[in-house]
N, C-alpha and C. Protein backbone atom coordinates (compact mmCIF):
# COMPACT_ATOMS: atom_id res chain seq x y z
N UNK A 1 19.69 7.48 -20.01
CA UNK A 1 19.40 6.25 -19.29
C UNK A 1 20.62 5.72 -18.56
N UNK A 2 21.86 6.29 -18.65
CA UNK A 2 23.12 5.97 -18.35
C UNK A 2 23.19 6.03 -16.81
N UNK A 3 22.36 6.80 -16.51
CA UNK A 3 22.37 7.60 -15.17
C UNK A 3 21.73 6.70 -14.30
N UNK A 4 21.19 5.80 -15.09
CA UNK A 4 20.27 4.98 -13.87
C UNK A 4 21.10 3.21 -13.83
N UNK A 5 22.20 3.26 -14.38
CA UNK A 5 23.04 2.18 -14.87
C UNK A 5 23.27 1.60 -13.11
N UNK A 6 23.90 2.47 -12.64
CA UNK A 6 24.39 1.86 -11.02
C UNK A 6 23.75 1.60 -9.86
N UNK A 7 22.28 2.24 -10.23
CA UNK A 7 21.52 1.19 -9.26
C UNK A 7 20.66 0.07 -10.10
N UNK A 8 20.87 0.23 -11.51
CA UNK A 8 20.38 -1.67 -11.95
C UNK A 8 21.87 -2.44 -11.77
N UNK A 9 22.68 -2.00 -11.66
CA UNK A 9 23.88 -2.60 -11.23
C UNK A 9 23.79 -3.10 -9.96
N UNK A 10 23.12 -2.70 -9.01
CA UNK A 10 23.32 -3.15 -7.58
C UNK A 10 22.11 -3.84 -7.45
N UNK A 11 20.84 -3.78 -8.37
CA UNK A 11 19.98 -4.97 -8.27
C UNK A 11 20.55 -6.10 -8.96
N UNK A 12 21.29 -5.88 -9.80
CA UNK A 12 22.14 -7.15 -10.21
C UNK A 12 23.18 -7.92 -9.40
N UNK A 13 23.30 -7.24 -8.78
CA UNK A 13 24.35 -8.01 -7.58
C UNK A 13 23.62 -8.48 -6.48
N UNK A 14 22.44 -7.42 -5.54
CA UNK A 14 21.54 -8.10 -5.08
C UNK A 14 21.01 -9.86 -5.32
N UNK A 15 20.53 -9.68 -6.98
CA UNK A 15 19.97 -10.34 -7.09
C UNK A 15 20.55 -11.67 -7.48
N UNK A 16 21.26 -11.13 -8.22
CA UNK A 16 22.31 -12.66 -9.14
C UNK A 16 23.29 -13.13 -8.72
N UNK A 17 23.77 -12.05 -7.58
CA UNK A 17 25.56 -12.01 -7.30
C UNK A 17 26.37 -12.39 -7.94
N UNK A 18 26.03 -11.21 -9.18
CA UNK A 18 27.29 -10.90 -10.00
C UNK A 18 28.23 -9.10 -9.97
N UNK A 19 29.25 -9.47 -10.49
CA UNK A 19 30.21 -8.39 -10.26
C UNK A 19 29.49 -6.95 -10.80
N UNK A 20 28.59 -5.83 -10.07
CA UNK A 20 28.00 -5.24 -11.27
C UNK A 20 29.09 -4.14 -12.10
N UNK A 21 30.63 -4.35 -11.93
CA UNK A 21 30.75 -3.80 -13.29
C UNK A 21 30.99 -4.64 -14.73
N UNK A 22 30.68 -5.97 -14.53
CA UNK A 22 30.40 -6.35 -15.57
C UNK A 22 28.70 -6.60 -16.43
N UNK A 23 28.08 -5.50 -15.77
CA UNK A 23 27.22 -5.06 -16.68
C UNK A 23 26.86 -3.84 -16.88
N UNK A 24 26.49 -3.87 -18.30
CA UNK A 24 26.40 -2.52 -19.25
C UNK A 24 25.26 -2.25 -19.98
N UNK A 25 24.91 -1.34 -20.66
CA UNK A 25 23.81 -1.46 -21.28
C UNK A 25 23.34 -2.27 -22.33
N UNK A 26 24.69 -3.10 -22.88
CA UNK A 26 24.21 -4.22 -23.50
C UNK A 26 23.89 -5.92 -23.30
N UNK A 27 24.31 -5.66 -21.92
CA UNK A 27 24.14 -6.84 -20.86
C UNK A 27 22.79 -7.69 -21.47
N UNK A 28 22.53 -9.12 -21.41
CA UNK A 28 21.15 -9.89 -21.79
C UNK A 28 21.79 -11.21 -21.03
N UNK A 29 20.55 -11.71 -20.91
CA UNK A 29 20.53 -12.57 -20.06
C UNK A 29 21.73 -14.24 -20.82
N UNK A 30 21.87 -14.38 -21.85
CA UNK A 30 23.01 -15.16 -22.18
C UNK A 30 24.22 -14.69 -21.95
N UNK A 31 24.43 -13.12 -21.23
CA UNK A 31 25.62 -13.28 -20.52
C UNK A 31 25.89 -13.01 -19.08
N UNK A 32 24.92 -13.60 -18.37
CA UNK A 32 25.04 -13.22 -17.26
C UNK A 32 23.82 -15.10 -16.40
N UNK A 33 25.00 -15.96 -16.14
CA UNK A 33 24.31 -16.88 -16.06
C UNK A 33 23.13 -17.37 -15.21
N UNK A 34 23.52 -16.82 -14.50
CA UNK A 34 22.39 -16.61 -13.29
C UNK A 34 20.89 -16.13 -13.39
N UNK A 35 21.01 -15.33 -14.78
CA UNK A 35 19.83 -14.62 -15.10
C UNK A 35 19.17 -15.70 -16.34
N UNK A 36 18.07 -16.54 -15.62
CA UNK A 36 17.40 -17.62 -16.31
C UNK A 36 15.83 -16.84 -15.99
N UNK A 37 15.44 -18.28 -15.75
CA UNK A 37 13.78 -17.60 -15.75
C UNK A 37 13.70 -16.79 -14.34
N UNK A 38 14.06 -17.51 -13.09
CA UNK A 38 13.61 -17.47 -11.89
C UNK A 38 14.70 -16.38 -11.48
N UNK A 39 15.42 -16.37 -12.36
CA UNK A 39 16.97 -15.25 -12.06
C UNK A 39 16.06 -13.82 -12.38
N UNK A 40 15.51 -14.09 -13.55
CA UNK A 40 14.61 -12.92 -14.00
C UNK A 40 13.49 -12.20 -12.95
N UNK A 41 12.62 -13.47 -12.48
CA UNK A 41 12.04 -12.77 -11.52
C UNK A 41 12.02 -12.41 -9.74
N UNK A 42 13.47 -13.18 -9.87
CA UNK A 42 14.27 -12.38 -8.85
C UNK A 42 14.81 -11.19 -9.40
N UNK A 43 15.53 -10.81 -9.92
CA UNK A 43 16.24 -9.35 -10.53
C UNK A 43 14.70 -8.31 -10.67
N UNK A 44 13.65 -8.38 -11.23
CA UNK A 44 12.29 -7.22 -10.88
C UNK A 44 12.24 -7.02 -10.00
N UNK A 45 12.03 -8.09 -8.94
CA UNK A 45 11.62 -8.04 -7.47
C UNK A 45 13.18 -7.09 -7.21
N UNK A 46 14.20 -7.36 -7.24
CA UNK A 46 15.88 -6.36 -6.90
C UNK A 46 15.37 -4.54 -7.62
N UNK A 47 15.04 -4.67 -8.60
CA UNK A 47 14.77 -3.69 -8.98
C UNK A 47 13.58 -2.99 -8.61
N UNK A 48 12.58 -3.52 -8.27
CA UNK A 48 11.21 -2.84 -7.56
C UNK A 48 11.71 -2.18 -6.67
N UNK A 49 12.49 -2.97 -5.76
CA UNK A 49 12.51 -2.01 -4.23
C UNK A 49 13.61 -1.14 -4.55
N UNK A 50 14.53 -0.97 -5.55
CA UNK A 50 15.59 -0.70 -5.71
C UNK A 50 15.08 1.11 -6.12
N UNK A 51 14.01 1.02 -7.14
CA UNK A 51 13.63 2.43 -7.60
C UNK A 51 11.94 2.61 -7.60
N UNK A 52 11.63 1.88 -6.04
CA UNK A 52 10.16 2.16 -5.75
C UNK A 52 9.46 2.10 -6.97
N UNK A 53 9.65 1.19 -7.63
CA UNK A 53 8.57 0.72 -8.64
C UNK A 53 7.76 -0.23 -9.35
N UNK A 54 6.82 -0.39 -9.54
CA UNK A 54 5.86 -2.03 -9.58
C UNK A 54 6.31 -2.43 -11.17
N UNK A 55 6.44 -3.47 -11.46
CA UNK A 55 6.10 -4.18 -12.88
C UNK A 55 5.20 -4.57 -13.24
N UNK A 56 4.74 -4.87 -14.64
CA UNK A 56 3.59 -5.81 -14.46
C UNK A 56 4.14 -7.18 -15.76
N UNK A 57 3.19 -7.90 -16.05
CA UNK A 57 3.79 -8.66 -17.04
C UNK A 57 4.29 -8.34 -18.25
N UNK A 58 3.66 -7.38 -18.95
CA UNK A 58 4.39 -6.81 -20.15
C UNK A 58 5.97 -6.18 -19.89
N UNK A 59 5.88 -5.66 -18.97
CA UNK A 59 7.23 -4.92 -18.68
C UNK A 59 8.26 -6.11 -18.18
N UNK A 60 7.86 -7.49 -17.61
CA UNK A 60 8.96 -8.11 -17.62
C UNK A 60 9.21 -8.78 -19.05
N UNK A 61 8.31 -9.25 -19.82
CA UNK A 61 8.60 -9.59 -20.94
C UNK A 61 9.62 -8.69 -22.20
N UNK A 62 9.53 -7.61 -21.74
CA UNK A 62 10.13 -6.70 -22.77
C UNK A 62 11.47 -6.26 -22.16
N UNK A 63 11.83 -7.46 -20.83
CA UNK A 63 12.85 -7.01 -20.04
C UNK A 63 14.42 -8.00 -20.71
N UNK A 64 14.65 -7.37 -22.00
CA UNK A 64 15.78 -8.65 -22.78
C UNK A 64 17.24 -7.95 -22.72
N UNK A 65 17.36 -6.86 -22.16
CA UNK A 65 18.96 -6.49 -22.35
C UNK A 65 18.66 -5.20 -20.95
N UNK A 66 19.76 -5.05 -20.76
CA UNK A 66 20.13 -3.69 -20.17
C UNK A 66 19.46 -2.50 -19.71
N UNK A 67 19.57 -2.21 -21.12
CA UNK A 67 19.52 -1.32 -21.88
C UNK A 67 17.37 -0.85 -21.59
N UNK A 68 16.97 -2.14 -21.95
CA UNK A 68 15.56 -2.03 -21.70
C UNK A 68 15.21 -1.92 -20.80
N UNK A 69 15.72 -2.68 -19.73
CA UNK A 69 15.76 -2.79 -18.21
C UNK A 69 15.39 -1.23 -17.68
N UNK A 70 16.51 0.20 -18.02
CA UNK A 70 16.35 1.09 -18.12
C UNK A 70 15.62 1.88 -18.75
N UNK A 71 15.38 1.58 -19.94
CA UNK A 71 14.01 2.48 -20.33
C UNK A 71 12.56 2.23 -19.84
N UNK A 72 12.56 1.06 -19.27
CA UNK A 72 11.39 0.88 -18.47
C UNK A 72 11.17 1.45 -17.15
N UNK A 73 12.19 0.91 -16.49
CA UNK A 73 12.79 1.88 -15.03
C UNK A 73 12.53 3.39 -15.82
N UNK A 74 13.39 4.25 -16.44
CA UNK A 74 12.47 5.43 -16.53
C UNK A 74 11.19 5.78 -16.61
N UNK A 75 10.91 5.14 -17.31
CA UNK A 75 9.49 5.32 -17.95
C UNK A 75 8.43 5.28 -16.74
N UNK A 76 8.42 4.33 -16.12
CA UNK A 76 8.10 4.24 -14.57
C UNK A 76 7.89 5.20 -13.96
N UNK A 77 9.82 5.62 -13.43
CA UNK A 77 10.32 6.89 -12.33
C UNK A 77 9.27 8.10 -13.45
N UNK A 78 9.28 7.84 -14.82
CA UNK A 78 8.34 9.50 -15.09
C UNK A 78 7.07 9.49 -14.79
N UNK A 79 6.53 8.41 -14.51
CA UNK A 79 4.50 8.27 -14.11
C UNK A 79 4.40 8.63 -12.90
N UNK A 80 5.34 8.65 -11.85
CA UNK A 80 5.78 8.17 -10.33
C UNK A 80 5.49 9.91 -9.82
């Protein structure tokens, strides 16, 4: 999942305009201030177009660190 780190990095900057090497796979939204509610569903929308892929509500809910961020993004890119 490491591999897909630098383009959720650049939806994070897109979206939040924050520095993306200060996030990692353990990144969550209490450290990254910008990422509140509406931060949240700006950053999907950064990431949709980012790896041509739709969300739906479960997948943003289960969207709490990094780390998940990416296993969903895969999980996705493998149905695709």
């Amino acid at each position: 999942m490491e591999e897909l780190l630098p383009q959720v990095r650049n939806a994070f900057q897109s979206a939040l305009n924050v520095d993306p090497l200060t996030i990692n796979m353990e990144t969550e939204p209490n450290d990254v201030p910008a990422w509140d509610s509406m931060g949240h569903v700006t950053l999907a929308s950064s990431l949709e177009q980012e790896f041509g892929v739709s969300f739906d509500v479960d997948d943003l809910m289960e969207m709490e660190n990094v780390g998940e961020i990416c296993r969903i993004v895969r999980s996705k890119l493998a149905k695709a």
